[in-house]
PDB file of N, CA and C in Angstrom:
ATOM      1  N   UNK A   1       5.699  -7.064  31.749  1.00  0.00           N
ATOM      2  CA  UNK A   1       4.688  -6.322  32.472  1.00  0.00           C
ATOM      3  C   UNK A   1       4.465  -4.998  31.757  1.00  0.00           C
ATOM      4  N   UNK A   2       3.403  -4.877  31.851  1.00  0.00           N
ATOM      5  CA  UNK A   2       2.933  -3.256  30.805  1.00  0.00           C
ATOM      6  C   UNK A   2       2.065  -2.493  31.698  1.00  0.00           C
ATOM      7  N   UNK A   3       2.339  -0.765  31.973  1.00  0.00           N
ATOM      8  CA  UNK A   3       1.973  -0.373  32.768  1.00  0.00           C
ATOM      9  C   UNK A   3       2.364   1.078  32.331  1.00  0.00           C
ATOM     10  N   UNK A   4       0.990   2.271  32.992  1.00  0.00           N
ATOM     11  CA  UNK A   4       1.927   3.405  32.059  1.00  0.00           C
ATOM     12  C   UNK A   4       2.458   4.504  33.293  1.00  0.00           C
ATOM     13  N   UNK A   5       3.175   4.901  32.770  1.00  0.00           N
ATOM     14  CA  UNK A   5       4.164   5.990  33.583  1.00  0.00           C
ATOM     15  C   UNK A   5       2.794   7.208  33.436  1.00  0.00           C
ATOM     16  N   UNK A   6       3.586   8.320  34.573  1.00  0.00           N
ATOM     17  CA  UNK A   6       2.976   9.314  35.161  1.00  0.00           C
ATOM     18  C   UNK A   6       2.837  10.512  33.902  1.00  0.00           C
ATOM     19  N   UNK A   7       3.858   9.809  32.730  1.00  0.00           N
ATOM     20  CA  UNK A   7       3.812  11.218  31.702  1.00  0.00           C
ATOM     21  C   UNK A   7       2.349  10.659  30.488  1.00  0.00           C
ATOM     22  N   UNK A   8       1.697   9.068  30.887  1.00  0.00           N
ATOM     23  CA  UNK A   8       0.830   8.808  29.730  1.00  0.00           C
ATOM     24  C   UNK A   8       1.826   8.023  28.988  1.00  0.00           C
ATOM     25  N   UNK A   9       2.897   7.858  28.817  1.00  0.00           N
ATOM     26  CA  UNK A   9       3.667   6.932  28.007  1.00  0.00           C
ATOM     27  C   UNK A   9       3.162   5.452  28.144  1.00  0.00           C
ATOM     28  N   UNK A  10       3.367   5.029  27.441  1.00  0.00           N
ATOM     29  CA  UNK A  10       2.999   3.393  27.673  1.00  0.00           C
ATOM     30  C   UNK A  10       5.026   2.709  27.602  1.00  0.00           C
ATOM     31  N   UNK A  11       4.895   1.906  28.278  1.00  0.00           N
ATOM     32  CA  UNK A  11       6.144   1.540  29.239  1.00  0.00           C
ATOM     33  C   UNK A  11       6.580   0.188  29.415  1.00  0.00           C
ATOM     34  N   UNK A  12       7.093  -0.675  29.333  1.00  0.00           N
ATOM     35  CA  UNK A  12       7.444  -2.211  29.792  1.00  0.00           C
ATOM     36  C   UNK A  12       8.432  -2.551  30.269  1.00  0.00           C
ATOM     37  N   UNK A  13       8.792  -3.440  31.298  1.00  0.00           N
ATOM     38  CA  UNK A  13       9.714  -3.910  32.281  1.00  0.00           C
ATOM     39  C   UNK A  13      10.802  -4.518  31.042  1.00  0.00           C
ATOM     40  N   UNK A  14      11.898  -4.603  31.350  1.00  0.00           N
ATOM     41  CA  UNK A  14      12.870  -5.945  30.478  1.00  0.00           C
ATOM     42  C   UNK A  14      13.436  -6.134  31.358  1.00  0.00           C
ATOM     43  N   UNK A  15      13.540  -8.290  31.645  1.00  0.00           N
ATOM     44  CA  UNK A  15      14.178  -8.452  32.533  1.00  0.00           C
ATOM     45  C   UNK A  15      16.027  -8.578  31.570  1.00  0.00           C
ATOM     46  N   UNK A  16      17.172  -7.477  32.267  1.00  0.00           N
ATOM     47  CA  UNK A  16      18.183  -7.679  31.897  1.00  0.00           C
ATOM     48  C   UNK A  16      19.383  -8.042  32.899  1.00  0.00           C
ATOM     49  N   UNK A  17      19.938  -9.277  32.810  1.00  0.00           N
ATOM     50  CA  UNK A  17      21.138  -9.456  33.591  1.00  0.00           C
ATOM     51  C   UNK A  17      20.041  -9.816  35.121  1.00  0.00           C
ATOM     52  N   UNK A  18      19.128 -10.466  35.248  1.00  0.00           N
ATOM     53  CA  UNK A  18      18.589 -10.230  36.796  1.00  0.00           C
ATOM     54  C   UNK A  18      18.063  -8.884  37.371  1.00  0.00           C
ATOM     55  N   UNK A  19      18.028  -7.645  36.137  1.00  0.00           N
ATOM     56  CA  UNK A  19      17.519  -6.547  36.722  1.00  0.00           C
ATOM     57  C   UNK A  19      16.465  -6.361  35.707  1.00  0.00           C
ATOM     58  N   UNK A  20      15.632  -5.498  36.713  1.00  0.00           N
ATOM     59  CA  UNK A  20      14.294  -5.043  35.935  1.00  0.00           C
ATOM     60  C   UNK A  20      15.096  -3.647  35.257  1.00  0.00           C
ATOM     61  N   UNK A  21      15.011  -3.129  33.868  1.00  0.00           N
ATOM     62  CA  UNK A  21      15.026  -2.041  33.059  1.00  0.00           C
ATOM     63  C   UNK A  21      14.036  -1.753  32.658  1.00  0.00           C
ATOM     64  N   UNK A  22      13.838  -0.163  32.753  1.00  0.00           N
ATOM     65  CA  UNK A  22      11.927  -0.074  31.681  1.00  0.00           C
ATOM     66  C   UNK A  22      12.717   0.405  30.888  1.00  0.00           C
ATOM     67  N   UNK A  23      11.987   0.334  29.654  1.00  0.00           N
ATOM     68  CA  UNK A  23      12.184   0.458  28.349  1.00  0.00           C
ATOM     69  C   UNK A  23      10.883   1.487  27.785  1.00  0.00           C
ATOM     70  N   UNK A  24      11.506   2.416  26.719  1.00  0.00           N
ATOM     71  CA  UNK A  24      10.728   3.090  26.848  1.00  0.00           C
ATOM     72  C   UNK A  24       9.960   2.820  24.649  1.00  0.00           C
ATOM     73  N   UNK A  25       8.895   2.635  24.733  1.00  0.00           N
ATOM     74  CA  UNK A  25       8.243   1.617  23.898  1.00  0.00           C
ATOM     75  C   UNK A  25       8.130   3.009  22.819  1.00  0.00           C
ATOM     76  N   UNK A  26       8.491   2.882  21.423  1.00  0.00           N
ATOM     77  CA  UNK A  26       9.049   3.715  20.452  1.00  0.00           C
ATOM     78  C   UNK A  26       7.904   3.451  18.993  1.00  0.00           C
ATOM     79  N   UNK A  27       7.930   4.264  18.268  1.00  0.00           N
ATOM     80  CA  UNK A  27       7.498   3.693  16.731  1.00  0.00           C
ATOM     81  C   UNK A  27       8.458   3.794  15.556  1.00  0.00           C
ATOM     82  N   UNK A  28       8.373   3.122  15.103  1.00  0.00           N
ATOM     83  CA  UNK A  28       9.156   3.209  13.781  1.00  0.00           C
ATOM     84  C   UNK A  28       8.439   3.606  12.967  1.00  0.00           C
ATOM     85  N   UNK A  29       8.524   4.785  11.830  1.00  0.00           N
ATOM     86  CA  UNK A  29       7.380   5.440  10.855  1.00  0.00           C
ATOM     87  C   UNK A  29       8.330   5.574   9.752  1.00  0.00           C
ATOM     88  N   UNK A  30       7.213   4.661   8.956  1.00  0.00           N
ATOM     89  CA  UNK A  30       7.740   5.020   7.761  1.00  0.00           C
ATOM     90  C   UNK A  30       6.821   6.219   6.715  1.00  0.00           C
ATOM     91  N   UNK A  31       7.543   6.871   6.284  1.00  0.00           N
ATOM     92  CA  UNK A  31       6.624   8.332   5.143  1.00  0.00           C
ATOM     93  C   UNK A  31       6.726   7.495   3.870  1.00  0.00           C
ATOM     94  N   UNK A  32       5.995   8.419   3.302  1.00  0.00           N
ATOM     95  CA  UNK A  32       5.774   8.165   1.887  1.00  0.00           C
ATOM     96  C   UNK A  32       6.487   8.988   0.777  1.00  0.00           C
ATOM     97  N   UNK A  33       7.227   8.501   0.151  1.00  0.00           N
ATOM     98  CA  UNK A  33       7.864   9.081  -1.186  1.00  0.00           C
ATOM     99  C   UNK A  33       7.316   8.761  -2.821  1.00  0.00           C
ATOM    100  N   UNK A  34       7.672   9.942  -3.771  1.00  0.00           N
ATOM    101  CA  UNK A  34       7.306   9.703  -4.618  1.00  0.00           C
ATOM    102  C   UNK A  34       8.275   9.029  -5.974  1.00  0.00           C
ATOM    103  N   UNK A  35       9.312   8.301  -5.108  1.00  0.00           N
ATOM    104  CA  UNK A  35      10.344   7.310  -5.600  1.00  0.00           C
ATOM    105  C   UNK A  35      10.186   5.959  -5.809  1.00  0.00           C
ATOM    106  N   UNK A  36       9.670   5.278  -4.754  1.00  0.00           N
ATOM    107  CA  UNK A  36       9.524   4.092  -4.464  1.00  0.00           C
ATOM    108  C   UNK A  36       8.279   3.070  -5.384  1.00  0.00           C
ATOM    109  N   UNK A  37       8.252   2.203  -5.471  1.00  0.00           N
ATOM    110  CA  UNK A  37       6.896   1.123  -5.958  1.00  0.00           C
ATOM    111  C   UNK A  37       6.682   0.467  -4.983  1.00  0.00           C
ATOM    112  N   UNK A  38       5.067   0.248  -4.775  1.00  0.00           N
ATOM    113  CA  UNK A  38       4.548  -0.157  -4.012  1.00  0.00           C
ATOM    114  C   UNK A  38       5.048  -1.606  -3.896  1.00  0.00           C
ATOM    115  N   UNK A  39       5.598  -2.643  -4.876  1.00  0.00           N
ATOM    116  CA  UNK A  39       6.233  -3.570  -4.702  1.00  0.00           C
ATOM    117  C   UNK A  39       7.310  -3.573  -3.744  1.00  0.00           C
ATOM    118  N   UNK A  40       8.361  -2.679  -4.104  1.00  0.00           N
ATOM    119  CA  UNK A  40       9.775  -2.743  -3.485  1.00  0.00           C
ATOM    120  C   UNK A  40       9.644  -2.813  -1.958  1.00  0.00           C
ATOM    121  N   UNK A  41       8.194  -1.001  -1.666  1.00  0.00           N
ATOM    122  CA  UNK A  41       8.132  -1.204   0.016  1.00  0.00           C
ATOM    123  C   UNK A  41       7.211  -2.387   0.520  1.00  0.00           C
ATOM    124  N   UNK A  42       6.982  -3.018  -0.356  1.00  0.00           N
ATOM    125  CA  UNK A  42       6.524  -4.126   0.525  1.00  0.00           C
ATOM    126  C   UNK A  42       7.364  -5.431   0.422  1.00  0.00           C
ATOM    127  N   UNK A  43       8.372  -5.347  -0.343  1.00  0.00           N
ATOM    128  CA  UNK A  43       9.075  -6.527  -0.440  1.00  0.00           C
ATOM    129  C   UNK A  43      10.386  -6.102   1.187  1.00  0.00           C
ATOM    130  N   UNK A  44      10.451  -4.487   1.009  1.00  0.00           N
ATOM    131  CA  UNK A  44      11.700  -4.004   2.307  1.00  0.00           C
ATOM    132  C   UNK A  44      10.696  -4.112   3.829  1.00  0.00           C
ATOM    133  N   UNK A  45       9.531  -4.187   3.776  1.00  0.00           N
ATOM    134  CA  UNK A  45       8.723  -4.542   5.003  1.00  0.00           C
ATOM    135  C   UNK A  45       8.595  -5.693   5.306  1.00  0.00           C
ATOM    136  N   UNK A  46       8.618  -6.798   4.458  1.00  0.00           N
ATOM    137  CA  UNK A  46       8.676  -7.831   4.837  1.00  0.00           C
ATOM    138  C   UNK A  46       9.971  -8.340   5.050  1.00  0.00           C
ATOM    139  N   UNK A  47      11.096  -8.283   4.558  1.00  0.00           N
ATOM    140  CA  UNK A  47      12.602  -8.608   4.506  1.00  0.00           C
ATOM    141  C   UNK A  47      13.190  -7.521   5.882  1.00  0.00           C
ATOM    142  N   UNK A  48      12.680  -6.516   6.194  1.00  0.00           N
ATOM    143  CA  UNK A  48      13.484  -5.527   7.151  1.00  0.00           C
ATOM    144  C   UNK A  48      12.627  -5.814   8.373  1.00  0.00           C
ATOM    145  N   UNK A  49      11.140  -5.560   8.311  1.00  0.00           N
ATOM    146  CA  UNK A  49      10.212  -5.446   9.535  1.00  0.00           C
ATOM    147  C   UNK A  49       9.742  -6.736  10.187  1.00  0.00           C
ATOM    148  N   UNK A  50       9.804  -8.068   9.274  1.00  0.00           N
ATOM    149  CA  UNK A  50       9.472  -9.359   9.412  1.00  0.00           C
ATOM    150  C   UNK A  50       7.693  -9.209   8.979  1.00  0.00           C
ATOM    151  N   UNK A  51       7.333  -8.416   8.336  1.00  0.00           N
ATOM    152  CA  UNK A  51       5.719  -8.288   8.237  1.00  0.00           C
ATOM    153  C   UNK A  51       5.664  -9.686   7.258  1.00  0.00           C
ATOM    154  N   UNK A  52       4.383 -10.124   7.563  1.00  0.00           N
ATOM    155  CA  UNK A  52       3.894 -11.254   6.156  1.00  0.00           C
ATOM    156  C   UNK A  52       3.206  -9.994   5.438  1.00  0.00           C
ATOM    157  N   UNK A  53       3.033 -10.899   3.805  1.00  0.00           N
ATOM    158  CA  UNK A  53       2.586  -9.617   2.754  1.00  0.00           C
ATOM    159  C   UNK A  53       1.262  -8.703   3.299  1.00  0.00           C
ATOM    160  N   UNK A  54       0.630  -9.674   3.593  1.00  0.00           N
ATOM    161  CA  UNK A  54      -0.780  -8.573   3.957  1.00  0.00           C
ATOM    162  C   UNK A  54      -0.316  -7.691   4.808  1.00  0.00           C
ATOM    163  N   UNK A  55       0.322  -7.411   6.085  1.00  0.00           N
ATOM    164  CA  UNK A  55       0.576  -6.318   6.559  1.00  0.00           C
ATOM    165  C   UNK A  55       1.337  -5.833   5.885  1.00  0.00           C
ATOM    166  N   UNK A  56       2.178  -5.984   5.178  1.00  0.00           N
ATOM    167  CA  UNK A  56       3.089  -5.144   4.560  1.00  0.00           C
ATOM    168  C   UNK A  56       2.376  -4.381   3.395  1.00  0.00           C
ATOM    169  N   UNK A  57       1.755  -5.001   3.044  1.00  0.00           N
ATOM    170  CA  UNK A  57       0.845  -4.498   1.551  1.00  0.00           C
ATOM    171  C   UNK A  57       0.077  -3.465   2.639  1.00  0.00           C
ATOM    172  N   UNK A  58      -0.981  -3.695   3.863  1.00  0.00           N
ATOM    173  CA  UNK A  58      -1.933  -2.250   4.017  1.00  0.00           C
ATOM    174  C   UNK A  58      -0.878  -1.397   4.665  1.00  0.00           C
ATOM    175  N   UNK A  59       0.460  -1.854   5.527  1.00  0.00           N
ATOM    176  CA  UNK A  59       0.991  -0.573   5.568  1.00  0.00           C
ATOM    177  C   UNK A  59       1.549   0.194   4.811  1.00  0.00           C
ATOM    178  N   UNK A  60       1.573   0.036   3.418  1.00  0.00           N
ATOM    179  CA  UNK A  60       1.993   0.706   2.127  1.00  0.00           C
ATOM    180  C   UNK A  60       0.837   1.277   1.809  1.00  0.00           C
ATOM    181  N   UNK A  61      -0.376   0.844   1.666  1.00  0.00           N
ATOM    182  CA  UNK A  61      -1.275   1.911   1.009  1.00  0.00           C
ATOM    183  C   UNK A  61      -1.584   2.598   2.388  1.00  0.00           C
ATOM    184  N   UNK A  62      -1.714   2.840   3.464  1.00  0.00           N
ATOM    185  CA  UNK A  62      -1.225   3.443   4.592  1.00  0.00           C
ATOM    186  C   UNK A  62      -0.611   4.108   4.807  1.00  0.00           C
ATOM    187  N   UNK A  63       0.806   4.544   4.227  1.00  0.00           N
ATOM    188  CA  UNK A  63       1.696   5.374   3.701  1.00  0.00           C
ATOM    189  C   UNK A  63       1.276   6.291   2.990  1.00  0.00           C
ATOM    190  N   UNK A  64       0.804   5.405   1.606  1.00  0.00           N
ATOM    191  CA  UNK A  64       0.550   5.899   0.231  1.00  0.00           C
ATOM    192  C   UNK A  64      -0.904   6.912   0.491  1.00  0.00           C
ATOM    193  N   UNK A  65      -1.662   6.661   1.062  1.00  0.00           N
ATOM    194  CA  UNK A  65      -2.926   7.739   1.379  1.00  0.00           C
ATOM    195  C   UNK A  65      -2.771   8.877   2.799  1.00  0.00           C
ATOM    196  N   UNK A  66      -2.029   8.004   3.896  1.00  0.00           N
ATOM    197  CA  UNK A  66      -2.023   9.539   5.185  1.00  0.00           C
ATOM    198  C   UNK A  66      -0.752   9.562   5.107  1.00  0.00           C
ATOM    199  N   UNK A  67       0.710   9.758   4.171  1.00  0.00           N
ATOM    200  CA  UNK A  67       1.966  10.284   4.160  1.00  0.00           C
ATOM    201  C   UNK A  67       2.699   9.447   5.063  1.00  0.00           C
ATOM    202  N   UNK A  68       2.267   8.853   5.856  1.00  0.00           N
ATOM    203  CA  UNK A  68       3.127   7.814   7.195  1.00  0.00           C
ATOM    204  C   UNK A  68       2.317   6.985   7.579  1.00  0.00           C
ATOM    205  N   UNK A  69       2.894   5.717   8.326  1.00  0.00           N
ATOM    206  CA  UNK A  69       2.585   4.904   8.949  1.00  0.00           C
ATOM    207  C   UNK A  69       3.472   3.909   9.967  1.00  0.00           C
ATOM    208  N   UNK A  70       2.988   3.881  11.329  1.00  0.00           N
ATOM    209  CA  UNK A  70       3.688   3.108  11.889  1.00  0.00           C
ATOM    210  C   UNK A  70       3.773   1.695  11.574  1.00  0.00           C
ATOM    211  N   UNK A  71       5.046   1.687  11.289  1.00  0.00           N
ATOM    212  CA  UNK A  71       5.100  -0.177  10.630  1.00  0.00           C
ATOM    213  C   UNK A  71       5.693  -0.890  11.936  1.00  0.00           C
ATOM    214  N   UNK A  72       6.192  -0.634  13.191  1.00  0.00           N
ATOM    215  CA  UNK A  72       6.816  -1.443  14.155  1.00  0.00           C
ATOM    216  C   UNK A  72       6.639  -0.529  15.498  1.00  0.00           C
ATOM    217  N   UNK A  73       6.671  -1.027  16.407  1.00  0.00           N
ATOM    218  CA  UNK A  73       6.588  -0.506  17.855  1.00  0.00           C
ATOM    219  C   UNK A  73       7.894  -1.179  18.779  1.00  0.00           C
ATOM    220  N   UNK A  74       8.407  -0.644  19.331  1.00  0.00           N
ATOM    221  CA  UNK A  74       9.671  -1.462  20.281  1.00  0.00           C
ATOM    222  C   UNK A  74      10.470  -0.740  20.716  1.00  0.00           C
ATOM    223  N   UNK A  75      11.621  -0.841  21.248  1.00  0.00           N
ATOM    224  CA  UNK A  75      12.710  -0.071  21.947  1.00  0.00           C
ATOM    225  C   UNK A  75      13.759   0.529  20.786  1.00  0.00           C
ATOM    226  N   UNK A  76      13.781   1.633  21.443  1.00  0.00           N
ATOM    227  CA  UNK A  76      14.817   2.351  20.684  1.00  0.00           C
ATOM    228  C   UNK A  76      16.289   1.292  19.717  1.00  0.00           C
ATOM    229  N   UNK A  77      16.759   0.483  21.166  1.00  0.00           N
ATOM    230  CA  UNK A  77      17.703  -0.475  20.680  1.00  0.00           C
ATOM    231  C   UNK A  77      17.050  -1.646  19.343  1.00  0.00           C
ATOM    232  N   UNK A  78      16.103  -1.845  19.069  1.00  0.00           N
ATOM    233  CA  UNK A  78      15.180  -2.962  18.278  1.00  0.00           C
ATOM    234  C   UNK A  78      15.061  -2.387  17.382  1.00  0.00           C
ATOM    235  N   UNK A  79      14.512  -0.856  17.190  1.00  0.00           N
ATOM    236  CA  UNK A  79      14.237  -0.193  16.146  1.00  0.00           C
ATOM    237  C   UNK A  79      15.048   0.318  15.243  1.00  0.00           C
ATOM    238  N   UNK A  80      16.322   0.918  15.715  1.00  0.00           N
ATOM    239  CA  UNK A  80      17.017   1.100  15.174  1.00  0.00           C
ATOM    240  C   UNK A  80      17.877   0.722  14.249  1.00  0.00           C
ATOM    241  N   UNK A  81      18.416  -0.973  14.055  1.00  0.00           N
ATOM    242  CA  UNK A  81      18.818  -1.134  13.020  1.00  0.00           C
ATOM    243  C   UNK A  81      17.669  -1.644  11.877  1.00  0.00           C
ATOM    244  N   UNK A  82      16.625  -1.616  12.563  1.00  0.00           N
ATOM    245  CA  UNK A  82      15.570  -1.576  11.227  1.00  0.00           C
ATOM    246  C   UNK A  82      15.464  -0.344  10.325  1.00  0.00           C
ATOM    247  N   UNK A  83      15.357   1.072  11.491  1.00  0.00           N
ATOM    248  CA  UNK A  83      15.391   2.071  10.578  1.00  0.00           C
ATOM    249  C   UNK A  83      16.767   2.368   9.374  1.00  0.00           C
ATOM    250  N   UNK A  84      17.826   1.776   9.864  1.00  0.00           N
ATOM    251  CA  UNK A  84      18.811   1.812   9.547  1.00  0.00           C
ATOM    252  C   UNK A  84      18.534   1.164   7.806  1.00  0.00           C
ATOM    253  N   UNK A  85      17.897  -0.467   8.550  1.00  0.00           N
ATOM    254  CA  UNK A  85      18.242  -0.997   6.928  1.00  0.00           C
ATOM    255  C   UNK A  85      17.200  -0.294   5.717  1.00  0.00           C
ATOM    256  N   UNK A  86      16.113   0.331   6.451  1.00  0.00           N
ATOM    257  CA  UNK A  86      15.171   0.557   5.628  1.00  0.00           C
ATOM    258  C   UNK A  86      15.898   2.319   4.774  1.00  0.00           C
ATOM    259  N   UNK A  87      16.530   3.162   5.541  1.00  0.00           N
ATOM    260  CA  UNK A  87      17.042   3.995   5.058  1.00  0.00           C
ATOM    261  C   UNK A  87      18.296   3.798   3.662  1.00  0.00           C
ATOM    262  N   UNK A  88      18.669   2.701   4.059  1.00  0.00           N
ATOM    263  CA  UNK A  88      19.923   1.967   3.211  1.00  0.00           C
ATOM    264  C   UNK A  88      19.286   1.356   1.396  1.00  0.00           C
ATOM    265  N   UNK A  89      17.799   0.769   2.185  1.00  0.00           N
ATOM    266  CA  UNK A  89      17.482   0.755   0.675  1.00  0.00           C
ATOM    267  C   UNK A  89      16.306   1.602   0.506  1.00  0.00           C
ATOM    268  N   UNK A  90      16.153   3.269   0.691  1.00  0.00           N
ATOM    269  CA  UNK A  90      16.051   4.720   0.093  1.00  0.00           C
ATOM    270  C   UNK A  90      15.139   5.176   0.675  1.00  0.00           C
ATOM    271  N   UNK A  91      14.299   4.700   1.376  1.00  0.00           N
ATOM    272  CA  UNK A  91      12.882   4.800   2.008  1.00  0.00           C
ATOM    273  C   UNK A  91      13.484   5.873   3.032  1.00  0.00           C
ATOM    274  N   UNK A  92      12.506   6.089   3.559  1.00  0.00           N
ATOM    275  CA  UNK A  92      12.218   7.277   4.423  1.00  0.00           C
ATOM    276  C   UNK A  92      11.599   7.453   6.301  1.00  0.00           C
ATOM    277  N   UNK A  93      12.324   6.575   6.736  1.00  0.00           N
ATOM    278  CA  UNK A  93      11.731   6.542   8.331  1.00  0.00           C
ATOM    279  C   UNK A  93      12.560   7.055   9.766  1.00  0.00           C
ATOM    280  N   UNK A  94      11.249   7.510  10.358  1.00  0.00           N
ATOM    281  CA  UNK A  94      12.395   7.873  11.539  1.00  0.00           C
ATOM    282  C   UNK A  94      11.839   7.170  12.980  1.00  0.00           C
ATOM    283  N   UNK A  95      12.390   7.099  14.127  1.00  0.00           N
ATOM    284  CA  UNK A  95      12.138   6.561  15.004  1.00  0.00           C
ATOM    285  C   UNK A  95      11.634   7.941  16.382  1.00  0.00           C
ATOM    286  N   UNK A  96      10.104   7.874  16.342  1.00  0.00           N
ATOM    287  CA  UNK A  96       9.679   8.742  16.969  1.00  0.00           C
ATOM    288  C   UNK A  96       9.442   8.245  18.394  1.00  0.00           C
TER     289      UNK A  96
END
């Protein structure tokens, strides 16, 4: 169920254990560095984020022209070991 809270957040139920939890719906952003090849971040978007190439390819030149881009949306718990692996191989994201 999707529905937004009183602050404008956008919000979703998870059913856990028989209980409703809201979850509070996150981005994962990745920036742009002047380290990386446009190959590598799209080979770590598809292997880390599950993107097929075409999304992975425009969220790299997406990067590469406005400095960031949200590559994933989800719960803090979901996002996090993505940001994790993507930091591991050098890239640059944080979970806003």
């Amino acid at each position: 169920m999707i529905r937004f809270q009183n602050e404008g957040e956008l919000a979703f139920e998870e059913l856990v254990d028989n209980k409703t939890e809201e979850v509070r719906v996150r981005d994962l952003v990745l920036y742009n560095d002047d380290v990386n090849t446009f190959d590598f971040v799209i080979q770590c978007l598809i292997e880390v984020c599950k993107h097929d190439a075409l999304q992975a390819e425009q969220c790299t030149y997406i990067v590469h022209y406005n400095g960031k881009c949200t590559v994933k949306t989800g719960s803090y718990l979901q996002l996090n070991p993505m940001r994790q692996a993507l930091l591991d191989r050098g890239l640059s994201a944080v979970i806003d």
